[in-house]
Protein backbone atom coordinates (compact mmCIF):
# COMPACT_ATOMS: atom_id res chain seq x y z
CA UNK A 1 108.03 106.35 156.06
CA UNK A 2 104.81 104.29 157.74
CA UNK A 3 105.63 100.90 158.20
CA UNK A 4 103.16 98.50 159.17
CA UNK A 5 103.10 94.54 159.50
CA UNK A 6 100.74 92.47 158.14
CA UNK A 7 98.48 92.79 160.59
CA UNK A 8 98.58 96.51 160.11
CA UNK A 9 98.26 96.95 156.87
CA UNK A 10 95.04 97.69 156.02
CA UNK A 11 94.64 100.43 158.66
CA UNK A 12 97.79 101.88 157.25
CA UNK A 13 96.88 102.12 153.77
CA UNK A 14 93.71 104.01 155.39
CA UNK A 15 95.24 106.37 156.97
CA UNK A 16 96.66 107.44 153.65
CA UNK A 17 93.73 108.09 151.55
CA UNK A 18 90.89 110.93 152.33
CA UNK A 19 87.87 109.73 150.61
CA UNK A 20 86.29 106.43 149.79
CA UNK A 21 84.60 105.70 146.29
CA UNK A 22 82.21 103.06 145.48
CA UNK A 23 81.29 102.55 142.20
CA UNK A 24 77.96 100.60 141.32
CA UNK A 25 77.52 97.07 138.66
CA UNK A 26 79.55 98.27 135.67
CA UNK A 27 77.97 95.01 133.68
CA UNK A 28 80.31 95.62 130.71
CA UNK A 29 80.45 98.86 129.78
CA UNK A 30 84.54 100.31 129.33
CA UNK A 31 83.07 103.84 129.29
CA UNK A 32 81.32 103.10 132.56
CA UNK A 33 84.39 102.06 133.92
CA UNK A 34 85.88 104.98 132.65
CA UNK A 35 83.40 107.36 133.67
CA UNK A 36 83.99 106.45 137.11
CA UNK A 37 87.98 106.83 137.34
CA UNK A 38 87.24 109.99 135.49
CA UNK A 39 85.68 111.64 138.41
CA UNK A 40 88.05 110.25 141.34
CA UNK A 41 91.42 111.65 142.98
CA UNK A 42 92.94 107.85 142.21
CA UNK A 43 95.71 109.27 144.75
CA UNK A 44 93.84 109.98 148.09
CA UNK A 45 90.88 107.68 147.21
CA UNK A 46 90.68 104.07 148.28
CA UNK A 47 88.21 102.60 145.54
CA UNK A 48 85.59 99.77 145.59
CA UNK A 49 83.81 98.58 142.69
CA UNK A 50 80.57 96.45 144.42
CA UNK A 51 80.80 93.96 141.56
CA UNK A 52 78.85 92.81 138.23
CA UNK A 53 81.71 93.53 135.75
CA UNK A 54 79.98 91.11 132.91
CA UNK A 55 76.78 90.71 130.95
CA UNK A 56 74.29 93.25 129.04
CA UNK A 57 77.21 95.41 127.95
CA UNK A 58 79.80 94.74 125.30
CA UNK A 59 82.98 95.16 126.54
CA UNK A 60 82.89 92.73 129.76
CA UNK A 61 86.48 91.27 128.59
CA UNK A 62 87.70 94.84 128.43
CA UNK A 63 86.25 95.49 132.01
CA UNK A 64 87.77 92.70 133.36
CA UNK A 65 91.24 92.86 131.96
CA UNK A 66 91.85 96.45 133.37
CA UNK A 67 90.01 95.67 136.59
CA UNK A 68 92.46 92.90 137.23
CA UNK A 69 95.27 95.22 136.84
CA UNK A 70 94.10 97.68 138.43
CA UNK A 71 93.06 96.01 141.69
CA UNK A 72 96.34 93.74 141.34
CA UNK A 73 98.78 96.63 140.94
CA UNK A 74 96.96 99.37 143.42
CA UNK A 75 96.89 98.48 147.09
CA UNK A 76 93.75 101.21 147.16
CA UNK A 77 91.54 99.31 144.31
CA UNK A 78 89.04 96.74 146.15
CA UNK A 79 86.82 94.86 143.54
CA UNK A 80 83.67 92.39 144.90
CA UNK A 81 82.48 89.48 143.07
CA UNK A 82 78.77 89.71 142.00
CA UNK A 83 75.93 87.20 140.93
CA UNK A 84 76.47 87.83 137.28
CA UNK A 85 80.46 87.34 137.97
CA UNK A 86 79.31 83.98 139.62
CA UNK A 87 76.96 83.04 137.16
CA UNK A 88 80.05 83.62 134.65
CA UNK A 89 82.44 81.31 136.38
CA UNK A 90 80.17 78.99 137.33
CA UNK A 91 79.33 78.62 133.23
CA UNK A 92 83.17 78.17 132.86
CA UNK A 93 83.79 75.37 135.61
CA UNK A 94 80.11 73.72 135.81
CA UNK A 95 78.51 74.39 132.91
CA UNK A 96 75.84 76.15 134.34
CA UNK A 97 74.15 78.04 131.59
CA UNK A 98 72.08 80.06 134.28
CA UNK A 99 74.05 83.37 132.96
CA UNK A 100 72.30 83.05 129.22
CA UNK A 101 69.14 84.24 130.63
CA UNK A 102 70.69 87.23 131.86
CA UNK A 103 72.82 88.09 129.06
CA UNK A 104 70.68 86.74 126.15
CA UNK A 105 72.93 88.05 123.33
CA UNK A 106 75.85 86.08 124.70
CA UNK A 107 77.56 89.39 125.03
CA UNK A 108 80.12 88.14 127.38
CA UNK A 109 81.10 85.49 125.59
CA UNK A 110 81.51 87.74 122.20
CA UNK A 111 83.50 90.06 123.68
CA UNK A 112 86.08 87.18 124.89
CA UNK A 113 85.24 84.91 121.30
CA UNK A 114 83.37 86.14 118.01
CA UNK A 115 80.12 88.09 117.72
CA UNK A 116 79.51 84.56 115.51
CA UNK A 117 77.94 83.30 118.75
CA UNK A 118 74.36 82.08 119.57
CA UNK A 119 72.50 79.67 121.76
CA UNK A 120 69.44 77.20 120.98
CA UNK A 121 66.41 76.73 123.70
CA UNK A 122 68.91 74.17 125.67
CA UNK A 123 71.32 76.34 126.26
CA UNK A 124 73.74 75.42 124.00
CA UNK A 125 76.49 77.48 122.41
CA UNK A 126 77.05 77.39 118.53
CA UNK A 127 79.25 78.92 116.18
CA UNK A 128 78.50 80.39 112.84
CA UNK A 129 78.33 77.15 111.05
CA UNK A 130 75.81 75.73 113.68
CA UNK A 131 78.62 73.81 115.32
CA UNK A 132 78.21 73.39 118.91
CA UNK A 133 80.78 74.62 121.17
CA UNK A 134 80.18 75.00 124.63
CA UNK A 135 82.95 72.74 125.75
CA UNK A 136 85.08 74.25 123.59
CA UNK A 137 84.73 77.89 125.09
CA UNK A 138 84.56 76.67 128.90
CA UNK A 139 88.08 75.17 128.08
CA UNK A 140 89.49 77.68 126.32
CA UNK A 141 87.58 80.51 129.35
CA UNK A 142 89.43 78.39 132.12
CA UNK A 143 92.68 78.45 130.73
CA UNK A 144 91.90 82.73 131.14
CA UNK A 145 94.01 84.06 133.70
CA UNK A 146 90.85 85.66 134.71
CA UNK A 147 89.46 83.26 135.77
CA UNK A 148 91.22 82.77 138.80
CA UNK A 149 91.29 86.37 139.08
CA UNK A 150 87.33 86.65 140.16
CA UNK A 151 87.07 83.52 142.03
CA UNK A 152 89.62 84.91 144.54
CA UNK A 153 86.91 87.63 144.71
CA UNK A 154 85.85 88.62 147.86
CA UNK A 155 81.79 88.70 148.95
CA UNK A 156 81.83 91.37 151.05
CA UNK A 157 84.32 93.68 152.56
CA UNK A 158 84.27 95.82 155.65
CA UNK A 159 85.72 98.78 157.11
CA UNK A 160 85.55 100.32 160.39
CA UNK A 161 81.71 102.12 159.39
CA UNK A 162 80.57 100.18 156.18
CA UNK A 163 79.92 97.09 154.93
CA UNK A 164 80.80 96.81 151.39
CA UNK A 165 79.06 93.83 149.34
CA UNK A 166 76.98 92.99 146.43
CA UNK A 167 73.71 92.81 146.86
CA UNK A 168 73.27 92.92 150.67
CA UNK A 169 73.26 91.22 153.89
CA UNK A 170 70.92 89.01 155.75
CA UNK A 171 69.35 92.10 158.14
CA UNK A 172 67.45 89.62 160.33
CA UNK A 173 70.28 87.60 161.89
CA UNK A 174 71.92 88.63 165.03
CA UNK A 175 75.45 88.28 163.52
CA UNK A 176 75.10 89.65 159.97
CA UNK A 177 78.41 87.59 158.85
CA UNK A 178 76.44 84.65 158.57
CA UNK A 179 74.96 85.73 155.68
CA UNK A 180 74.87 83.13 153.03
CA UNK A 181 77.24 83.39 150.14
CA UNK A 182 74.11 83.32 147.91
CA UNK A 183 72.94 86.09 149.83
CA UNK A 184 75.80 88.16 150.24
CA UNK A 185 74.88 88.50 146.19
CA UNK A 186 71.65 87.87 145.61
CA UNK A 187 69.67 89.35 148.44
CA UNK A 188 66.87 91.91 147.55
CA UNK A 189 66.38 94.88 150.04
CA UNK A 190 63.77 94.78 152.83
CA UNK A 191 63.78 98.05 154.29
CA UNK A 192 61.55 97.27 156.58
CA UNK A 193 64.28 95.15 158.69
CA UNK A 194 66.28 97.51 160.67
CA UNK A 195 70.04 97.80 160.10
CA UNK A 196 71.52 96.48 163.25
CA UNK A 197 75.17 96.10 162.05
CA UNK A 198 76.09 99.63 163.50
CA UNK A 199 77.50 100.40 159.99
CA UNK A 200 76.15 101.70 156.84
CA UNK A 201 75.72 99.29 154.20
CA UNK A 202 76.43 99.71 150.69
CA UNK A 203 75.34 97.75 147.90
CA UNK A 204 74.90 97.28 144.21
CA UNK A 205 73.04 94.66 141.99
CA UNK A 206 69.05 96.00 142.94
CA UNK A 207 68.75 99.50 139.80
CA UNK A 208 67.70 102.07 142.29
CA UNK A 209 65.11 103.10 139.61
CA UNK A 210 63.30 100.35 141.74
CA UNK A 211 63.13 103.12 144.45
CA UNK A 212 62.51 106.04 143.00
CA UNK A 213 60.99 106.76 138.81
CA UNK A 214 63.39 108.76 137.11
CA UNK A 215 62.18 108.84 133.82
CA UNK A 216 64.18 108.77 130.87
CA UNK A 217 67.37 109.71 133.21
CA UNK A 218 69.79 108.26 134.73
CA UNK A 219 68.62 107.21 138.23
CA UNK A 220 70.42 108.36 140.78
CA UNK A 221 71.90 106.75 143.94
CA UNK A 222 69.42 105.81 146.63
CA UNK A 223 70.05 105.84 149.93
CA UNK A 224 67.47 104.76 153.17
CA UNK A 225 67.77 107.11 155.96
CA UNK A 226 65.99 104.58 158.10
CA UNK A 227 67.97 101.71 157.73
CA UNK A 228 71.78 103.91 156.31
CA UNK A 229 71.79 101.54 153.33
CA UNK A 230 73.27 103.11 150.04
CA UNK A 231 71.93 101.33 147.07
CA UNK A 232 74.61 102.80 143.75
CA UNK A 233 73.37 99.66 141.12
CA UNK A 234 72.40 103.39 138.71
CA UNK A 235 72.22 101.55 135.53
CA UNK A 236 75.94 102.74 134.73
CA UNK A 237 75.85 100.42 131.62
CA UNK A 238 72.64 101.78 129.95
CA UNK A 239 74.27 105.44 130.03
CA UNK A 240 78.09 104.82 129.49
CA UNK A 241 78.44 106.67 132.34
CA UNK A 242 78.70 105.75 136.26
CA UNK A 243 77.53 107.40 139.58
CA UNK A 244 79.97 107.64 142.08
CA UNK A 245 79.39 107.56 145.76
CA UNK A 246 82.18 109.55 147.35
CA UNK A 247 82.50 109.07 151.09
CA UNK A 248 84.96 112.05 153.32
CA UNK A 249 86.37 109.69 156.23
CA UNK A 250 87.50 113.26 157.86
CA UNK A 251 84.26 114.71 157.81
CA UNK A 252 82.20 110.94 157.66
CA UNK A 253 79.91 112.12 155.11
CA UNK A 254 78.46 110.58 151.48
CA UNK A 255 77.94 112.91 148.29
CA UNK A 256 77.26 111.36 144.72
CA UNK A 257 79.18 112.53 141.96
CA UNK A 258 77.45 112.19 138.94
C-alpha cells in the first residue's frame, strides 16, 4: 500500500499511472466526450481535458454533468476551465451576454432549458411566447450545482515536463506564471517566441486547421517542434469524435490516437 501525505499526493498518484491523455475543447458534443474515453486505458492513464465543455454543440449540459463526476470521483481526471466555460459563468453571475456571439443558437442554454429559446439584437433571452427571461435563467443556472463546479476550475495545471492550460501562456515573460488569467485562456499562439519554460506546453482553444489545411477531414493535432507546443483544439465537436494526445511518461514520448 503507497501512502502519501498531502504534500505527496500528487506525485503518488503519478507514479501509478503509465500514460497521460489530453483531450482537446469538447464544446458540447457527448459523443466527443465519448470518443475520447473510448480510446484510453481509464486505469493507468491520468486524464486532462484542456477545457471548452459548452457552446456550438448540443449536449453541453450532458458534458458537464458527467465531467463533474468524473473529475470529482477519479483522483486521475483533471478538467481546465476555458474561455467559453468563462464566458458561461460569467453570463450566469454578471450577465455578460459575451457567450451569445459564440454560441448564436443559444445551444447551451437549450440543452440546460427548452429548445423554445432565442435572443433579440440586445442580447436578451426570450421564451416561446416572446417573454423575456434572462433573469429568470441566470437564477435558476446559479442555483446549478455546476456552477460552482467550473468556477473551482483550474487555469492551468503543471506537471514535472508540461504545462497544461487552455489556450496558452504568455511566452515573453521571464516567469511564465504570471500569465494573465485572460491569457491563460485566451492567448493566440506566436510561434515565433521561443518556449523558455523548459516544458512542453499543451493547449486547446486555437482549431489546429489554423496550422495546417486538412480539407474536409478532421484536422489533426499540431505540434511545433521549435517551440514543443502541442496544439489538440481538432474540432472534436464538428466530427463527434475526439483526438487524443497520448503521452508514455516511461518512454517521454507523444502519439495521437485518432
Amino acid at each position: 500500500l503507497h501512502l502519501c501525505d498531502r504534500r505527496q499526493r500528487q506525485m503518488c498518484i503519478r507514479d501509478r499511472y503509465k500514460y497521460r491523455a489530453f483531450i482537446g475543447d469538447i464544446h458540447g458534443s457527448i459523443e466527443a466526450l465519448h470518443s475520447a474515453l473510448s480510446k484510453i486505458d481509464l486505469k493507468n492513464t491520468e486524464i486532462y481535458f484542456v477545457g471548452d465543455y459548452v457552446d456550438r454543440g448540443k449536449d453541453s449540459k450532458l458534458v458537464l454533468d458527467e465531467l463533474k463526476h468524473l473529475n470529482e470521483n477519479n483522483e486521475n481526471i483533471h478538467c481546465i476551465l476555458g474561455n467559453h466555460d468563462k464566458m458561461f459563468i460569467d453570463f450566469v453571475y454578471l450577465g455578460d451576454n459575451l457567450g451569445f456571439l459564440n454560441d448564436p443558437n443559444l445551444n447551451t442554454l437549450k440543452s440546460f432549458f427548452t429548445n423554445d429559446l432565442n435572443f433579440d439584437g440586445m442580447y436578451d433571452v426570450y421564451d416561446g411566447n416572446y417573454n423575456k427571461v434572462t433573469k429568470n435563467l441566470r437564477h435558476e443556472l446559479s442555483l446549478n450545482p455546476i456552477l460552482p463546479w467550473l468556477i473551482s476550475l483550474p487555469k492551468y495545471i503543471e506537471t514535472e515536463n508540461q504545462i497544461i492550460t487552455h489556450a496558452g501562456v504568455d511566452k515573453s515573460l521571464t516567469n511564465w506564471k504570471e500569465t494573465s488569467d485572460l491569457d491563460f485562456m485566451w492567448i493566440r499562439p506566436n510561434l515565433q517566441i521561443p518556449n523558455n519554460t523548459g516544458k512542453d506546453i499543451i493547449v486547446g482553444h486555437t482549431m489546429t486547421y489554423k496550422f495546417k489545411d486538412a480539407g474536409l477531414n478532421q484536422p489533426d493535432i499540431y505540434v511545433s517542434e521549435l517551440t514543443n507546443e502541442y496544439f489538440i483544439d481538432t474540432a472534436n465537436y464538428q466530427y463527434g469524435n475526439a483526438r487524443v494526445l497520448l503521452y508514455d511518461i516511461e518512454k517521454d514520448s507523444y502519439i495521437e490516437i485518432k
